[in-house]
C-alpha atoms as a PDB file:
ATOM      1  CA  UNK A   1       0.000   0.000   0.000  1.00  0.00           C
ATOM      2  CA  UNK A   2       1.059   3.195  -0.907  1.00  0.00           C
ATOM      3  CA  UNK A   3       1.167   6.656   1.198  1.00  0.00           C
ATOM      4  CA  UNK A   4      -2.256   7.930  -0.269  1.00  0.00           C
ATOM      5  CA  UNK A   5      -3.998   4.691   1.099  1.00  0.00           C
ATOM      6  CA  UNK A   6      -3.121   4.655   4.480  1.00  0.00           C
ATOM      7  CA  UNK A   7      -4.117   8.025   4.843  1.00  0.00           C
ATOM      8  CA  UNK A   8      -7.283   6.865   3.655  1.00  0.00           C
ATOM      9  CA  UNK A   9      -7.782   4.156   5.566  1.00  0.00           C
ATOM     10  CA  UNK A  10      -6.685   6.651   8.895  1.00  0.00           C
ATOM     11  CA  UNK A  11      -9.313   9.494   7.796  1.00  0.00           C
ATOM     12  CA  UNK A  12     -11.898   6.611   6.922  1.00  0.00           C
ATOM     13  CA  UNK A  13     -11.209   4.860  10.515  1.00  0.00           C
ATOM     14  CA  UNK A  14     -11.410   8.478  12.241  1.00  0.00           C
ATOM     15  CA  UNK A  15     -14.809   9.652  10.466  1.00  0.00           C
ATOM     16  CA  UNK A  16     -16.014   6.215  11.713  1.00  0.00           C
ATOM     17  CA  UNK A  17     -14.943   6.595  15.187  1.00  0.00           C
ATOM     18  CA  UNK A  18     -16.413  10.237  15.329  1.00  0.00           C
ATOM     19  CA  UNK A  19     -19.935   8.680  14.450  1.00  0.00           C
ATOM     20  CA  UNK A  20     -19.891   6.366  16.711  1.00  0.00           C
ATOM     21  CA  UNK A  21     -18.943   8.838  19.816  1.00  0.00           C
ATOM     22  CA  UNK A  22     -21.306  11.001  18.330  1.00  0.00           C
ATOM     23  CA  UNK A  23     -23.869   8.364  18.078  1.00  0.00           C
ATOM     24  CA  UNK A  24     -23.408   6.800  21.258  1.00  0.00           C
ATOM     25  CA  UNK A  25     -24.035  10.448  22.874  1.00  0.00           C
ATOM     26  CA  UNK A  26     -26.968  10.626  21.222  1.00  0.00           C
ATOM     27  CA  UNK A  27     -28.569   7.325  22.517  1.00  0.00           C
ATOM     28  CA  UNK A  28     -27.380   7.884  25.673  1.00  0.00           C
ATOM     29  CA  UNK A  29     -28.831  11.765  25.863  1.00  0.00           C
ATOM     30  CA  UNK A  30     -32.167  10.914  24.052  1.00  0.00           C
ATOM     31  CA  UNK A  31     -32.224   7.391  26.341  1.00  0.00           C
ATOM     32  CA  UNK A  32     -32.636   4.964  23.677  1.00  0.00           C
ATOM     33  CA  UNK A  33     -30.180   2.876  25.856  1.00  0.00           C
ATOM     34  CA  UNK A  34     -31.720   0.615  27.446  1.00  0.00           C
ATOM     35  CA  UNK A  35     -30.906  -1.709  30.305  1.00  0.00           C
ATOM     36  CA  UNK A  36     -32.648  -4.541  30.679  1.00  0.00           C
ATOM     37  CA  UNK A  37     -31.199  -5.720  34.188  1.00  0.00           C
ATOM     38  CA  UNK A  38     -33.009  -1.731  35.099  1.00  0.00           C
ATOM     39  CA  UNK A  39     -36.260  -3.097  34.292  1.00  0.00           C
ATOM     40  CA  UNK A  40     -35.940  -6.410  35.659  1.00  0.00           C
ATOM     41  CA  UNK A  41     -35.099  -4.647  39.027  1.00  0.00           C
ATOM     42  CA  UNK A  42     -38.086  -2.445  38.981  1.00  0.00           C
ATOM     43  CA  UNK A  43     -40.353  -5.129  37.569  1.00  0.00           C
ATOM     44  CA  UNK A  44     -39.678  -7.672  40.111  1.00  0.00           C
ATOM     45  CA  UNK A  45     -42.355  -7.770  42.661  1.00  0.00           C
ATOM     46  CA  UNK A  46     -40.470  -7.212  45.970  1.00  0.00           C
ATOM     47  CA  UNK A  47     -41.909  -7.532  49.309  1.00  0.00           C
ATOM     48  CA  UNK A  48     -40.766  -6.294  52.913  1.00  0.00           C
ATOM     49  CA  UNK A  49     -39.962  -8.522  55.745  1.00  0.00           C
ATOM     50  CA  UNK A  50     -43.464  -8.224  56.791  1.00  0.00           C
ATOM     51  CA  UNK A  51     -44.719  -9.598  53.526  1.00  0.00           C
ATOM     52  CA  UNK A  52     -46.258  -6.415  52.022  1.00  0.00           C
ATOM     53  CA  UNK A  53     -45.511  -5.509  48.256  1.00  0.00           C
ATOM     54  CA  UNK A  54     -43.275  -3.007  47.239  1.00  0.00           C
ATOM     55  CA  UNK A  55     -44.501  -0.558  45.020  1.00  0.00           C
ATOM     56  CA  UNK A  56     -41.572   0.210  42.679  1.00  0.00           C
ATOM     57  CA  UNK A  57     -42.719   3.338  40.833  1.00  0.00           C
ATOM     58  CA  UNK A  58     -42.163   5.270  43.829  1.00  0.00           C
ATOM     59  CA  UNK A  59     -38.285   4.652  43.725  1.00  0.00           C
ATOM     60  CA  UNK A  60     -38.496   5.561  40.050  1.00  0.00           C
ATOM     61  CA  UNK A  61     -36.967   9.145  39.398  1.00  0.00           C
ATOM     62  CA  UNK A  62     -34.852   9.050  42.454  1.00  0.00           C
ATOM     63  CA  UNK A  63     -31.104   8.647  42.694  1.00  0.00           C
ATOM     64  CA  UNK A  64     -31.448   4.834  44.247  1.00  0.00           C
ATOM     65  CA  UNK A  65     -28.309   3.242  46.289  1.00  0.00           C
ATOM     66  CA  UNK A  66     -29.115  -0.247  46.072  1.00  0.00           C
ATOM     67  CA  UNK A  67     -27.091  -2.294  48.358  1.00  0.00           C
ATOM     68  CA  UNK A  68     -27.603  -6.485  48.019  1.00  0.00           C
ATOM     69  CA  UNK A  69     -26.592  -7.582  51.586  1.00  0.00           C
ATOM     70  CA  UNK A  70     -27.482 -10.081  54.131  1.00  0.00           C
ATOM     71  CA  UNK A  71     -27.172 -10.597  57.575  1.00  0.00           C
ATOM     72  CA  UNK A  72     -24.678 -13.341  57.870  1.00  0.00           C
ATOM     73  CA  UNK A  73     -22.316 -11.362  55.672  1.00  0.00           C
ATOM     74  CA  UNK A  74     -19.481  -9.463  58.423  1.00  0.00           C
ATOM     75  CA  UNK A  75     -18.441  -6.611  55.775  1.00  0.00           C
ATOM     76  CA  UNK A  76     -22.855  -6.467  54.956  1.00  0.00           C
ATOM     77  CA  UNK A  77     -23.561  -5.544  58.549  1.00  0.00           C
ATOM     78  CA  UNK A  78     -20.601  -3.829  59.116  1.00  0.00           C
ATOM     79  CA  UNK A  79     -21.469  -1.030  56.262  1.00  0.00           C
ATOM     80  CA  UNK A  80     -24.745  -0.656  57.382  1.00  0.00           C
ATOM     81  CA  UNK A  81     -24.606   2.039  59.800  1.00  0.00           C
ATOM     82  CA  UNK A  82     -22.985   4.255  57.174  1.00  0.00           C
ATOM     83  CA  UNK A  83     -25.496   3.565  54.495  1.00  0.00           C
ATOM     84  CA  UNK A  84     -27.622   4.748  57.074  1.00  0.00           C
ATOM     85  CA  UNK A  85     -25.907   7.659  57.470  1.00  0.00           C
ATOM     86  CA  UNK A  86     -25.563   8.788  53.893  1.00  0.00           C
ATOM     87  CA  UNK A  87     -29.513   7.781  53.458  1.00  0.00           C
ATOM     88  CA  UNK A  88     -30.257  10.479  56.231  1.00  0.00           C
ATOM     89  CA  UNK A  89     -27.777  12.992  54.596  1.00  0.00           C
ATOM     90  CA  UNK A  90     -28.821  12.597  50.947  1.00  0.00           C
ATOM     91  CA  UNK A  91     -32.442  12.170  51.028  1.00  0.00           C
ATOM     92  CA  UNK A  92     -33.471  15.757  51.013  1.00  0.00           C
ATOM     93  CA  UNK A  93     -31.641  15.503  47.714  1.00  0.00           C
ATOM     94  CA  UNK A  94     -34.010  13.033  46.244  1.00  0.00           C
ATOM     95  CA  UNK A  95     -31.631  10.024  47.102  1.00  0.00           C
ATOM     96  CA  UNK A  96     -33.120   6.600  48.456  1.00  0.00           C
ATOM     97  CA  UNK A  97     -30.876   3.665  49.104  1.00  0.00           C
ATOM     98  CA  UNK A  98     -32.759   0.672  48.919  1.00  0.00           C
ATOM     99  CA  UNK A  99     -31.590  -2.608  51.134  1.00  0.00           C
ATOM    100  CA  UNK A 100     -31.696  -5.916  48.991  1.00  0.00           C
ATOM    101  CA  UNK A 101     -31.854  -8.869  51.582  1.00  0.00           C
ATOM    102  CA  UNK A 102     -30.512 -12.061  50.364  1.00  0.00           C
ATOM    103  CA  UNK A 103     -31.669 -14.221  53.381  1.00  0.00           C
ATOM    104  CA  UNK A 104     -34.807 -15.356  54.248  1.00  0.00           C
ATOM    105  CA  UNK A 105     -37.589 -13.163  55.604  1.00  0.00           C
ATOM    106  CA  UNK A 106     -36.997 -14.197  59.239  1.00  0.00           C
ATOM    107  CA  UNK A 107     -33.084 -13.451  59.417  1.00  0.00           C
ATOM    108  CA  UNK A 108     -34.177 -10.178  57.909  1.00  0.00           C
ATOM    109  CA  UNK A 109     -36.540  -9.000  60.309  1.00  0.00           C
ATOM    110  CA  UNK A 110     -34.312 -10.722  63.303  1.00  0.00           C
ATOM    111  CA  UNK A 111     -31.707  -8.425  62.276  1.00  0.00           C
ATOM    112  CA  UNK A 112     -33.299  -5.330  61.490  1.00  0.00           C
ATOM    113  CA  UNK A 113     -35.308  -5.784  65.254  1.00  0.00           C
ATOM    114  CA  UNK A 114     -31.451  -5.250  66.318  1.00  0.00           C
ATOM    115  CA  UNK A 115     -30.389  -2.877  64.047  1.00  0.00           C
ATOM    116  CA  UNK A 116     -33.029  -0.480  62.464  1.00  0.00           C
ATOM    117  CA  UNK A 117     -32.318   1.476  59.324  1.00  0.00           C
ATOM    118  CA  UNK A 118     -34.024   4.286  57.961  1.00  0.00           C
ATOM    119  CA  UNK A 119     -34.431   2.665  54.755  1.00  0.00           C
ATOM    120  CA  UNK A 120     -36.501   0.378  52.905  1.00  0.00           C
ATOM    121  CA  UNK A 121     -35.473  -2.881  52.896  1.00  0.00           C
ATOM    122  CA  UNK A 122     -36.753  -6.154  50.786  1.00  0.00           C
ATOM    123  CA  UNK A 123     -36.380  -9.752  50.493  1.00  0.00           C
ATOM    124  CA  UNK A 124     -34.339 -10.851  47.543  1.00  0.00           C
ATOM    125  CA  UNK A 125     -34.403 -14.466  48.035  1.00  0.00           C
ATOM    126  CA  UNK A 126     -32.912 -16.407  44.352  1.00  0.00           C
ATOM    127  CA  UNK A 127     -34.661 -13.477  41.968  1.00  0.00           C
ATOM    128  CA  UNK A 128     -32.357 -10.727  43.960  1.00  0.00           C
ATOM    129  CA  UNK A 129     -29.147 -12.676  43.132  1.00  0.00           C
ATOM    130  CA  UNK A 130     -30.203 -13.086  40.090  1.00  0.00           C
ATOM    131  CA  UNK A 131     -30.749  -9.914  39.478  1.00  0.00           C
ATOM    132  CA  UNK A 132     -27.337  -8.198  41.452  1.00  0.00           C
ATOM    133  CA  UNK A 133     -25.812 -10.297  38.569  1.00  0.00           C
ATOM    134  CA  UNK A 134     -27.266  -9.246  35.903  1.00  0.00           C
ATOM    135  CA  UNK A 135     -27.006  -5.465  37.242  1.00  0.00           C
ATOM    136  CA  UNK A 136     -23.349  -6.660  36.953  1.00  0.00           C
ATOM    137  CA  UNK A 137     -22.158  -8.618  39.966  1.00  0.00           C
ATOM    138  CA  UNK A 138     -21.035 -11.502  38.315  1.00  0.00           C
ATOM    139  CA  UNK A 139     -18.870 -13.063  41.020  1.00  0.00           C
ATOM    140  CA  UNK A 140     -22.515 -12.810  43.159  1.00  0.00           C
ATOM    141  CA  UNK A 141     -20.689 -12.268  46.047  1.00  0.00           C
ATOM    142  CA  UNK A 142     -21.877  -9.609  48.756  1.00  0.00           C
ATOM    143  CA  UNK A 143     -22.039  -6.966  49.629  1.00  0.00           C
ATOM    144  CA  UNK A 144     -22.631  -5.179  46.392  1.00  0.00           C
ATOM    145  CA  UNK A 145     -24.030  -1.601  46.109  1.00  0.00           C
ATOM    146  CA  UNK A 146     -24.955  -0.235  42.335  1.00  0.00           C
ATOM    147  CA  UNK A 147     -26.144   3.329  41.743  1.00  0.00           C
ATOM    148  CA  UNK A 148     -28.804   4.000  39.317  1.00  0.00           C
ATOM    149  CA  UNK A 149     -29.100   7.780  38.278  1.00  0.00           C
ATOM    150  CA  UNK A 150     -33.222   9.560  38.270  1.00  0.00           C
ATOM    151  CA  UNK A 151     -33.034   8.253  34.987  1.00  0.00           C
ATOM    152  CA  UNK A 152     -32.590   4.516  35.264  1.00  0.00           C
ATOM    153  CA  UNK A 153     -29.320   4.670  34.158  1.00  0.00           C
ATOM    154  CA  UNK A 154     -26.254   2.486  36.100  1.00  0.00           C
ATOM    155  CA  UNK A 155     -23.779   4.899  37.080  1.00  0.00           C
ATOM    156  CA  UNK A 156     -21.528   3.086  39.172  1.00  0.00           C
ATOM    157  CA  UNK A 157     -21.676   0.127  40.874  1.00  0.00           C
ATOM    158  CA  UNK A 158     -19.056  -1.521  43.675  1.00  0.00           C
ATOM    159  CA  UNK A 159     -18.566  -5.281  45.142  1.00  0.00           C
ATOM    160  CA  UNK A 160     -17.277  -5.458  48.741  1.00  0.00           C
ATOM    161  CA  UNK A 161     -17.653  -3.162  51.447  1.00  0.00           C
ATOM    162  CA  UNK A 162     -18.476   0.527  50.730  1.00  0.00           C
ATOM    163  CA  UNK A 163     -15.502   3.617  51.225  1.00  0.00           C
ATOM    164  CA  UNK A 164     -17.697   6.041  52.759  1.00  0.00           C
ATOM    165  CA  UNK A 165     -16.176   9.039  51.041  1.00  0.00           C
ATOM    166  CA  UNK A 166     -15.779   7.027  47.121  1.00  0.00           C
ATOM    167  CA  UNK A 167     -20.006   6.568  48.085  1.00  0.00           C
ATOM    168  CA  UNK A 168     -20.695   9.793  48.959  1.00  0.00           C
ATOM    169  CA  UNK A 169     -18.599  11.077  45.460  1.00  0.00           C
ATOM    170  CA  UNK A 170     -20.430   8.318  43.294  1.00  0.00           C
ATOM    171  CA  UNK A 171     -23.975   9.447  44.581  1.00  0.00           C
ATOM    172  CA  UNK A 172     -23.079  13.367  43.778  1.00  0.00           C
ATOM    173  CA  UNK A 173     -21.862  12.422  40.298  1.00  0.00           C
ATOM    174  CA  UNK A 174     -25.333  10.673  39.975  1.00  0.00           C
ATOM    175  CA  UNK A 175     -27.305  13.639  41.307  1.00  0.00           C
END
């Protein structure tokens, strides 16, 4: 190949990378994206401790924390009263963690008869581990907090116990 042809090929492959960036922005701005592990976690029918349905469309719009935990898990229990915390200091800012128990409905409400929280918690049972891995927790280990922005979006997600300050940073960037 001659000198003329590479520089082809170069402009070609840069014009094609431009549209893609370019494309991608607009998906993501317009929301064309879509994430189906987003919808699976909104659609599943979730149900406190108590047994009561959950009625998803009232997390919808909000920054939500959601933290899959469960009370055998040390590092689980051990970030709780933080998330706590940050729940309290956030939620005027139309932030709601959300608690995803993977244990059985008795541990659950054991535990939380110990250690209240201010926010909702659900059972997650098999369906919630399913679903932490498909919201990208494929090792399904625990504790593993994702962040999904007022738009449904993922915007960051982290396995293993929660830095306090990294939290606080990835909820702001969501806001």
């Amino acid at each position: 190949m001659n000198r003329r042809q590479w520089i082809s090929i170069i402009g070609f492959n840069l014009v094609a990378l431009a549209a893609g960036v370019l494309t991608s922005q607009w998906i993501f701005k317009t929301e064309l994206a879509d994430d189906p592990a987003i919808k699976a976690f909104f659609a599943n029918p979730w149900q406190t401790p108590d047994g009561k349905s959950v009625d998803t469309k009232e997390w919808q719009g909000k920054v939500l924390v959601v933290n899959f935990w469960a009370s055998w898990c040390p590092p689980c229990v051990e970030e709780m009263p933080t998330l706590d915390q940050l729940q309290t200091e956030f939620k005027s800012q139309n932030v709601l963690f959300v608690g995803i128990g993977i244990d059985s409905p008795s541990n659950i409400r054991e535990f939380l008869a110990n250690t209240p929280v201010s926010y909702p918690i659900v059972i997650g049972g098999l369906e919630g581990s399913s679903i932490s891995k498909q919201m990208g927790n494929s090792q399904g280990a625990l504790p593993y907090t994702i962040i999904i922005d007022a738009k449904g979006k993922s915007t960051s997600s982290k396995l293993g116990k929660i830095n306090e300050e990294e939290l606080r940073k990835a909820i702001k960037l969501a806001l």
